[in-house]
N, C-alpha and C. Protein backbone atom coordinates (compact mmCIF):
# COMPACT_ATOMS: atom_id res chain seq x y z
N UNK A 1 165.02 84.65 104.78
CA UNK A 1 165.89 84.01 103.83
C UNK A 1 166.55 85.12 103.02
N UNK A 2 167.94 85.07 102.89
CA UNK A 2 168.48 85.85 101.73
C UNK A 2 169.37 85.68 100.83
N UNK A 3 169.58 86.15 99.79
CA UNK A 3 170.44 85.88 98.96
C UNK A 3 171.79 86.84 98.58
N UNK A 4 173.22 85.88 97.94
CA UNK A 4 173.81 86.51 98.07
C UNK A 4 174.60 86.49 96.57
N UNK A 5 175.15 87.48 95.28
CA UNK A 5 175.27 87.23 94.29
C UNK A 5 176.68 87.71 94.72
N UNK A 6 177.21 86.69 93.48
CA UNK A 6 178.64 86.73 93.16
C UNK A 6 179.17 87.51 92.11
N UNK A 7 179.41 88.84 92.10
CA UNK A 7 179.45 89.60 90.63
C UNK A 7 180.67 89.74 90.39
N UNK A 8 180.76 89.30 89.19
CA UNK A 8 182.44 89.42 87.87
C UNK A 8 182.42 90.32 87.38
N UNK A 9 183.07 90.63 87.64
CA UNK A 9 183.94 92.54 87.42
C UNK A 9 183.70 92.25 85.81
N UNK A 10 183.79 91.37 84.79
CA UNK A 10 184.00 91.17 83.67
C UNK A 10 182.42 91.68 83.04
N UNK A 11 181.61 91.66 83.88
CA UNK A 11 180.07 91.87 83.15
C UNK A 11 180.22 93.37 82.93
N UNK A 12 180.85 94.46 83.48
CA UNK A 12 180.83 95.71 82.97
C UNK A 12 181.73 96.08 81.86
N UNK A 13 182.45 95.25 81.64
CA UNK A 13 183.81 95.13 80.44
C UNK A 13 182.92 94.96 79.36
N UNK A 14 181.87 94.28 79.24
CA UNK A 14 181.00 93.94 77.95
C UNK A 14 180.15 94.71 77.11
N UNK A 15 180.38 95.93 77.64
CA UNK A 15 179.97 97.26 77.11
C UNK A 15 178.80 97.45 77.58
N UNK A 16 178.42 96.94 78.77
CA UNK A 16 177.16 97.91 79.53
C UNK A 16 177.53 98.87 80.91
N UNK A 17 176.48 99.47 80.56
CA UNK A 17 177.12 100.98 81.12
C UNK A 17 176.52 101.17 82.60
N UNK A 18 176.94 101.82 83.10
CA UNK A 18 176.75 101.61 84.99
C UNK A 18 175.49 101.59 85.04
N UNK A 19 174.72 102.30 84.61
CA UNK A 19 173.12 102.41 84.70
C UNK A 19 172.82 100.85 84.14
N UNK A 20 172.75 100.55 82.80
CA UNK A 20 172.42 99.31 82.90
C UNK A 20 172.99 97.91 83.38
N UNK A 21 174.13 98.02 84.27
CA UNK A 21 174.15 96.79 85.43
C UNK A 21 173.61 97.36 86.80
N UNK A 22 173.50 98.55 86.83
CA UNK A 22 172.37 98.88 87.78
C UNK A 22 171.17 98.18 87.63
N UNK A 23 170.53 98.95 86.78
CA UNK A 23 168.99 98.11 86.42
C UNK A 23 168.96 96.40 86.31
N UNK A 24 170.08 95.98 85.83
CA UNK A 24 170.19 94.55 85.55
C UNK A 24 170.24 94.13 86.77
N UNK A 25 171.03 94.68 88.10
CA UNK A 25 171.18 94.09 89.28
C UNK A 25 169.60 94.21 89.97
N UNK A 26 168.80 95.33 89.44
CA UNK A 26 167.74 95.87 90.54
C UNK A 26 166.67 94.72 89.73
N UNK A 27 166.64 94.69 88.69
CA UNK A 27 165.90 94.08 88.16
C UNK A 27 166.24 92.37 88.52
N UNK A 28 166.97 91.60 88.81
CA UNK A 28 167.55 90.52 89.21
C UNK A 28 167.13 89.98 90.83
N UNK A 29 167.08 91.24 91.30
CA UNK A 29 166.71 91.38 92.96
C UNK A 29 165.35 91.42 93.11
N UNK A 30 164.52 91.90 92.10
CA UNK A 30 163.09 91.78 92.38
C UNK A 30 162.93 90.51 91.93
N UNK A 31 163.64 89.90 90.78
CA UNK A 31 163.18 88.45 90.83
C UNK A 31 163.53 87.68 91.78
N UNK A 32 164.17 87.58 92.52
CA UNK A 32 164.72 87.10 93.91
C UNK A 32 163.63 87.18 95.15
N UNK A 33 163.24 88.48 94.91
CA UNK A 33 162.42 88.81 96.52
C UNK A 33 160.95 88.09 95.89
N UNK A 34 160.38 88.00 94.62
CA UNK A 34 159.53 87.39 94.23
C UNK A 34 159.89 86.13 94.66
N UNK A 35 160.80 85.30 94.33
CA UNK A 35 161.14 83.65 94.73
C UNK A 35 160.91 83.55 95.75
N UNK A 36 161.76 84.32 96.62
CA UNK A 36 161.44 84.39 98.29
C UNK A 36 160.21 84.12 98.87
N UNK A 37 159.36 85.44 97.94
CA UNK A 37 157.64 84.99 98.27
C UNK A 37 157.20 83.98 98.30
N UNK A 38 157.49 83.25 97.08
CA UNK A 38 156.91 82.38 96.97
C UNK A 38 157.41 81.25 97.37
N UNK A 39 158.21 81.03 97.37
CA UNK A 39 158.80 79.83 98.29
C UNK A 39 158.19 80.21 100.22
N UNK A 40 158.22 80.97 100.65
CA UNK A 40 157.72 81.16 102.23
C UNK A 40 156.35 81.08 101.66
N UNK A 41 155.42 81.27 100.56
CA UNK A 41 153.95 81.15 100.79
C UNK A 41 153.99 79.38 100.52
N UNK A 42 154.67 78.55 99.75
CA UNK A 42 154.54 77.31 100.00
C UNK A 42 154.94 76.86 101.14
N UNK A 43 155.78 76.93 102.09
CA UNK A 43 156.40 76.58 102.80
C UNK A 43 155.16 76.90 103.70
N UNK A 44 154.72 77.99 104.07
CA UNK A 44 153.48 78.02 105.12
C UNK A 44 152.59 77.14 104.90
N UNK A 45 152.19 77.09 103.72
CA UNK A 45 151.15 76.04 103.12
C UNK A 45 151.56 74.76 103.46
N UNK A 46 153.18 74.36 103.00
CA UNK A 46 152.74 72.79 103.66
C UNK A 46 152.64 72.60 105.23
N UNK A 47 153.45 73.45 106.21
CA UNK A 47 153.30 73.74 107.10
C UNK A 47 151.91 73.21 107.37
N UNK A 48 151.14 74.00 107.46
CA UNK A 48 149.96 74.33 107.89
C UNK A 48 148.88 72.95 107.16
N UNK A 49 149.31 72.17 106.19
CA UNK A 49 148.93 71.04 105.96
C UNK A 49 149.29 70.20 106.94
N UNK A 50 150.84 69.96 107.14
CA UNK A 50 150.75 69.12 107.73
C UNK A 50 150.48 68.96 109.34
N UNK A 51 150.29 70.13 109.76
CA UNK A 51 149.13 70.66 111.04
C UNK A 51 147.90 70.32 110.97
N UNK A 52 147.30 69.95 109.67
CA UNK A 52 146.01 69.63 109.85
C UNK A 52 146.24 67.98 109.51
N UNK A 53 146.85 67.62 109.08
CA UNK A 53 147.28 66.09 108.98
C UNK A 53 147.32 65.50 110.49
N UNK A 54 148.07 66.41 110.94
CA UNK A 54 148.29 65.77 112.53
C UNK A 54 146.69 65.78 113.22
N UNK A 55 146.40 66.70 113.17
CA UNK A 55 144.93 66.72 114.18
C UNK A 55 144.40 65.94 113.60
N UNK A 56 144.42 65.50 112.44
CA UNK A 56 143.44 64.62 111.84
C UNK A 56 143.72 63.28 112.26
N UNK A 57 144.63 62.84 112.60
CA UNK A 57 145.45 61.41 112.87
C UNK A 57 145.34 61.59 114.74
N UNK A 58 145.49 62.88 115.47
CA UNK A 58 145.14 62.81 116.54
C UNK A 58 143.73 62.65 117.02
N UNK A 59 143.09 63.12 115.91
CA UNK A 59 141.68 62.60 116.05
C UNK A 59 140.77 60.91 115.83
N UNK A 60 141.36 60.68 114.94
CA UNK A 60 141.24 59.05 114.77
C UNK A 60 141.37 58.92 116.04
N UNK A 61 142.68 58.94 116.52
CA UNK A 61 143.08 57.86 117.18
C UNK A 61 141.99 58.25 118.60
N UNK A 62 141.90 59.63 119.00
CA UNK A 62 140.72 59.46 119.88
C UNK A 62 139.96 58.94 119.96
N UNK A 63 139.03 59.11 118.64
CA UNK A 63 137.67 58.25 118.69
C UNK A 63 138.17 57.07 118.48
N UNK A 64 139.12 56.24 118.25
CA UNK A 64 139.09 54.83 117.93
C UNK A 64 139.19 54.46 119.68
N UNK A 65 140.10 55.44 120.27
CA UNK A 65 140.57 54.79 122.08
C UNK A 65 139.42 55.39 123.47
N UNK A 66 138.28 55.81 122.46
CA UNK A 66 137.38 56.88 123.49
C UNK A 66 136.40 56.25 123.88
């Protein structure tokens, strides 16, 4: 998954200086790759729930037809 930012030339007009929309951008991007994380560690998780949901419902139904 990635992301893609839309930057306005107008945010350096506001009197911050290349270094700090540097840092503001780098710092912005680690909160991003953090989201990322965590959104793919839920996403495995329900995944992997609803993998065990299924066996569980494939299992009923065995023993109910066995």
């Amino acid at each position: 998954m990635g992301y893609a930012l839309k930057l306005e030339p107008s945010i350096q007009k506001d009197g911050m200086t290349k270094k700090q929309f540097t840092d503001s951008l780098s710092h912005l991007n680690n909160r991003l790759n953090k989201v990322e994380q965590t959104l793919s560690i839920h996403i495995q998780q329900d995944i992997q729930d609803y993998y065990y949901d299924c066996v569980n419902v494939l299992n009923s139904i065995n023993q109910k037809y066995s």
